[in-house]
N, C-alpha and C. Protein backbone atom coordinates (compact mmCIF):
# COMPACT_ATOMS: atom_id res chain seq x y z
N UNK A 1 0.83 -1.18 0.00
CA UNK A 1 0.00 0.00 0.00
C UNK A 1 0.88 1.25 0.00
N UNK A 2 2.15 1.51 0.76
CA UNK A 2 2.87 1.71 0.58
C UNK A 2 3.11 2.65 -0.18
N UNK A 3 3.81 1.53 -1.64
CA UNK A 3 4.53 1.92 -2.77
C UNK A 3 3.43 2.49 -3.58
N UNK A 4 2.09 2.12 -3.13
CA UNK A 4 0.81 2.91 -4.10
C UNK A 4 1.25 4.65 -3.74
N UNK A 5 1.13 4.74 -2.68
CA UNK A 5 1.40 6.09 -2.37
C UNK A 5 2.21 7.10 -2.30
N UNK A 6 3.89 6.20 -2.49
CA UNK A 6 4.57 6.97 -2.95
C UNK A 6 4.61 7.21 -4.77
N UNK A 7 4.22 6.09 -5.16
CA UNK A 7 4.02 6.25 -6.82
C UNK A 7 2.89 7.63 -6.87
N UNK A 8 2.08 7.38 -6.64
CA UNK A 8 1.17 8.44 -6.62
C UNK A 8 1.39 10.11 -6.70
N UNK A 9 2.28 10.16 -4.92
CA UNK A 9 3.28 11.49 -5.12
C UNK A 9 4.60 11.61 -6.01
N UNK A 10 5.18 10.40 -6.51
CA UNK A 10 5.61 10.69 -7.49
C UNK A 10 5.47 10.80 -8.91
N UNK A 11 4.25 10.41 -9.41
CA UNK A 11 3.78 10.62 -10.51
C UNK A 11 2.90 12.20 -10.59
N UNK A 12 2.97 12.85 -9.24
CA UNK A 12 2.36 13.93 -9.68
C UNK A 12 2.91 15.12 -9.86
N UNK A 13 4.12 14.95 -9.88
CA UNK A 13 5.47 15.92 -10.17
C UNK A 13 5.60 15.99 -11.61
N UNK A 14 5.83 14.94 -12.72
CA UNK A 14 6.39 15.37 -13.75
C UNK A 14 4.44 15.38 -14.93
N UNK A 15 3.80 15.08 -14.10
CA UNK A 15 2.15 15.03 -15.07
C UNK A 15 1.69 15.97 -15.77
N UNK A 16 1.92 17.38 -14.78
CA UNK A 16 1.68 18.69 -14.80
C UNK A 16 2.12 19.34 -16.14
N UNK A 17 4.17 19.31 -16.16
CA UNK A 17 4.48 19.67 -17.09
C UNK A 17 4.54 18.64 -18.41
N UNK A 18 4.08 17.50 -18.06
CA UNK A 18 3.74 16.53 -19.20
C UNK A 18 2.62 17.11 -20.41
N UNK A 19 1.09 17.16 -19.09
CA UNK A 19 0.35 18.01 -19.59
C UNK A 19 0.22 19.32 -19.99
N UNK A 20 0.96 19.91 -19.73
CA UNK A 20 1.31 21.98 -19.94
C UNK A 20 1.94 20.96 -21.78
N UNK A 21 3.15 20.49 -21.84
CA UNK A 21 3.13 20.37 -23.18
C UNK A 21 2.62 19.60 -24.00
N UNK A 22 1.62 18.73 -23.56
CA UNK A 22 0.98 18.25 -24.74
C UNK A 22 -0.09 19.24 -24.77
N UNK A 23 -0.73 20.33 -24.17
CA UNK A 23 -1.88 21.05 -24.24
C UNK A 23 -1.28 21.98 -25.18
N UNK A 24 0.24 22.33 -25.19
CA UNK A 24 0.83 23.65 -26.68
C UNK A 24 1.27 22.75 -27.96
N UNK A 25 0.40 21.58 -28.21
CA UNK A 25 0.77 20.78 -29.45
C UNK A 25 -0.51 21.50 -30.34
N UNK A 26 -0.08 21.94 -31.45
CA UNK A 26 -0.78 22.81 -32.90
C UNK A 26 -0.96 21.49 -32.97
N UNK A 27 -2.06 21.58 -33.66
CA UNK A 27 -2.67 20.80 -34.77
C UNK A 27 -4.37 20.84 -34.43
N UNK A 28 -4.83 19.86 -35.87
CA UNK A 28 -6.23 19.48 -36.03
C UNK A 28 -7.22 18.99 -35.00
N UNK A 29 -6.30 18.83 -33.60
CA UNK A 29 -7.14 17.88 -32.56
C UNK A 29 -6.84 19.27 -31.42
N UNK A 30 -8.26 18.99 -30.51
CA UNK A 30 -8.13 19.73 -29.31
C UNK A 30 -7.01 19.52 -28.63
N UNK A 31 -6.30 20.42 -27.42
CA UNK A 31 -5.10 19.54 -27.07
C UNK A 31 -5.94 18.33 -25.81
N UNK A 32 -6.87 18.43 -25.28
CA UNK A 32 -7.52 17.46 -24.59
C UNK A 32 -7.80 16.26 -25.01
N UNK A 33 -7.55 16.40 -26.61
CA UNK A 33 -7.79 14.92 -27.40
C UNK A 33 -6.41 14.78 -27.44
N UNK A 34 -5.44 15.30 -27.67
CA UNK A 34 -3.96 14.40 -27.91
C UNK A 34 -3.85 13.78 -26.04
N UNK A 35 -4.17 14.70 -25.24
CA UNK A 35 -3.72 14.09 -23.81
C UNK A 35 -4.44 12.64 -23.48
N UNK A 36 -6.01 12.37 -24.27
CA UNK A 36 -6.18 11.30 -24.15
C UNK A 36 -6.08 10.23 -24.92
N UNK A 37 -5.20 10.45 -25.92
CA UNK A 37 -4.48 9.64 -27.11
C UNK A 37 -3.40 9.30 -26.72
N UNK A 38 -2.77 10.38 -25.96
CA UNK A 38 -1.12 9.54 -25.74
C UNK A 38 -1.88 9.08 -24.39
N UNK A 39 -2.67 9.21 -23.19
CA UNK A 39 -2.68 8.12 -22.20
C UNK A 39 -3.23 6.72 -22.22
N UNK A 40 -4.62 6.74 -23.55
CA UNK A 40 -4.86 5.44 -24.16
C UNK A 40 -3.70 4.63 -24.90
N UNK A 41 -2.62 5.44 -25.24
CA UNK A 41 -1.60 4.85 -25.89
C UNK A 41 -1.15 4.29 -24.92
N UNK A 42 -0.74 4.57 -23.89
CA UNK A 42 0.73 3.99 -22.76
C UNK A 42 -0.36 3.19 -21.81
N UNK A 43 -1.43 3.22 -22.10
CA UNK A 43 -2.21 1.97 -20.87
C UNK A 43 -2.89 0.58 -22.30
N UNK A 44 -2.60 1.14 -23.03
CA UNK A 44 -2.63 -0.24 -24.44
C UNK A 44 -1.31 -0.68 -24.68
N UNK A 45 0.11 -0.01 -24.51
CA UNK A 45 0.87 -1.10 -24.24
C UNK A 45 1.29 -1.52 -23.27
N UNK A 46 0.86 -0.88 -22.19
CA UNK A 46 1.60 -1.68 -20.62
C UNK A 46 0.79 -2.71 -20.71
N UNK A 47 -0.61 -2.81 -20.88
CA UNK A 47 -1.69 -4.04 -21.14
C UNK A 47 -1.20 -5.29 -22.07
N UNK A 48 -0.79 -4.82 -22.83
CA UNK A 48 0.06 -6.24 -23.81
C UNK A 48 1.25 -6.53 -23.47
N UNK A 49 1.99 -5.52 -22.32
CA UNK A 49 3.29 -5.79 -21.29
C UNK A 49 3.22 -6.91 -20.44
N UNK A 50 2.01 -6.39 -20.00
CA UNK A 50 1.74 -7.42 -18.82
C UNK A 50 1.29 -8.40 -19.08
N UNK A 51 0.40 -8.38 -19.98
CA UNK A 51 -0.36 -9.79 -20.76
C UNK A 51 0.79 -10.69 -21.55
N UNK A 52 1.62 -10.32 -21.53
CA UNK A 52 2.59 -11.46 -22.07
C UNK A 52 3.98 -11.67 -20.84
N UNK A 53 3.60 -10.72 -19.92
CA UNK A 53 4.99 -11.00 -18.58
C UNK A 53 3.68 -12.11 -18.07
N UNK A 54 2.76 -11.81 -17.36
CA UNK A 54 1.69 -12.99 -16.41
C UNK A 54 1.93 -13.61 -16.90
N UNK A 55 1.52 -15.28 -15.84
CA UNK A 55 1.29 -16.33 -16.32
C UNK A 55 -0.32 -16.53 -16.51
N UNK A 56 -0.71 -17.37 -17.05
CA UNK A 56 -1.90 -17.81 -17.15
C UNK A 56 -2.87 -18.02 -15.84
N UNK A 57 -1.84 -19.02 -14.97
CA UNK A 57 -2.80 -19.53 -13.90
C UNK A 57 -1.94 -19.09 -13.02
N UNK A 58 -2.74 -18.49 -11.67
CA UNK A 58 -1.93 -18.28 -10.18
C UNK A 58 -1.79 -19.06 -9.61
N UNK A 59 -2.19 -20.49 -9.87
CA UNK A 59 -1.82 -21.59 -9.16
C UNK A 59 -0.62 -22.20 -9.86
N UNK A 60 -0.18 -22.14 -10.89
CA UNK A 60 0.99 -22.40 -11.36
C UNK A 60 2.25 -21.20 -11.63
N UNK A 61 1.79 -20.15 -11.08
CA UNK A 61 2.72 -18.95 -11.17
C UNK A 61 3.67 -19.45 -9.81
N UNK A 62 5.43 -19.52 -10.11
CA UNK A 62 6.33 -19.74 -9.56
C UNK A 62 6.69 -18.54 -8.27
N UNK A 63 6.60 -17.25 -8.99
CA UNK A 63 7.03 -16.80 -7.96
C UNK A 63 5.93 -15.59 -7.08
N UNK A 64 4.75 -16.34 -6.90
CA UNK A 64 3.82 -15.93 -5.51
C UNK A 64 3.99 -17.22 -4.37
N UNK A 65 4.56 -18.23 -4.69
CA UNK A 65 4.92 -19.44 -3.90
C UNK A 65 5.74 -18.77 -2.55
């Protein structure tokens, strides 16, 4: 629970100016649509990250033993 909470305060340090520059990206899309294009982007590949690090079954996963 922990490490939830320090991730947390540390993810809210660099978000800000993450978001300040994707909101000054020109183009054809609101900048509220690129911010939720690149975050659907990086949670569609951590999802196929993880889906190929897991194992299938938790009863045969080695290291929760």
């Amino acid at each position: 629970m922990g490490i939830w909470f320090v991730a947390a305060t540390m993810m809210a340090i660099p978000t800000p100016l993450i978001s300040f520059g994707i909101g000054h990206i020109k183009g054809s899309l609101s900048p509220w649509r690129h911010m939720f294009i690149s975050a659907g982007c990086i949670t569609i590949t951590w999802a196929f990250v993880i889906l190929l690090c897991l194992d299938s079954n938790p009863i045969t996963t080695e290291h929760l033993n």
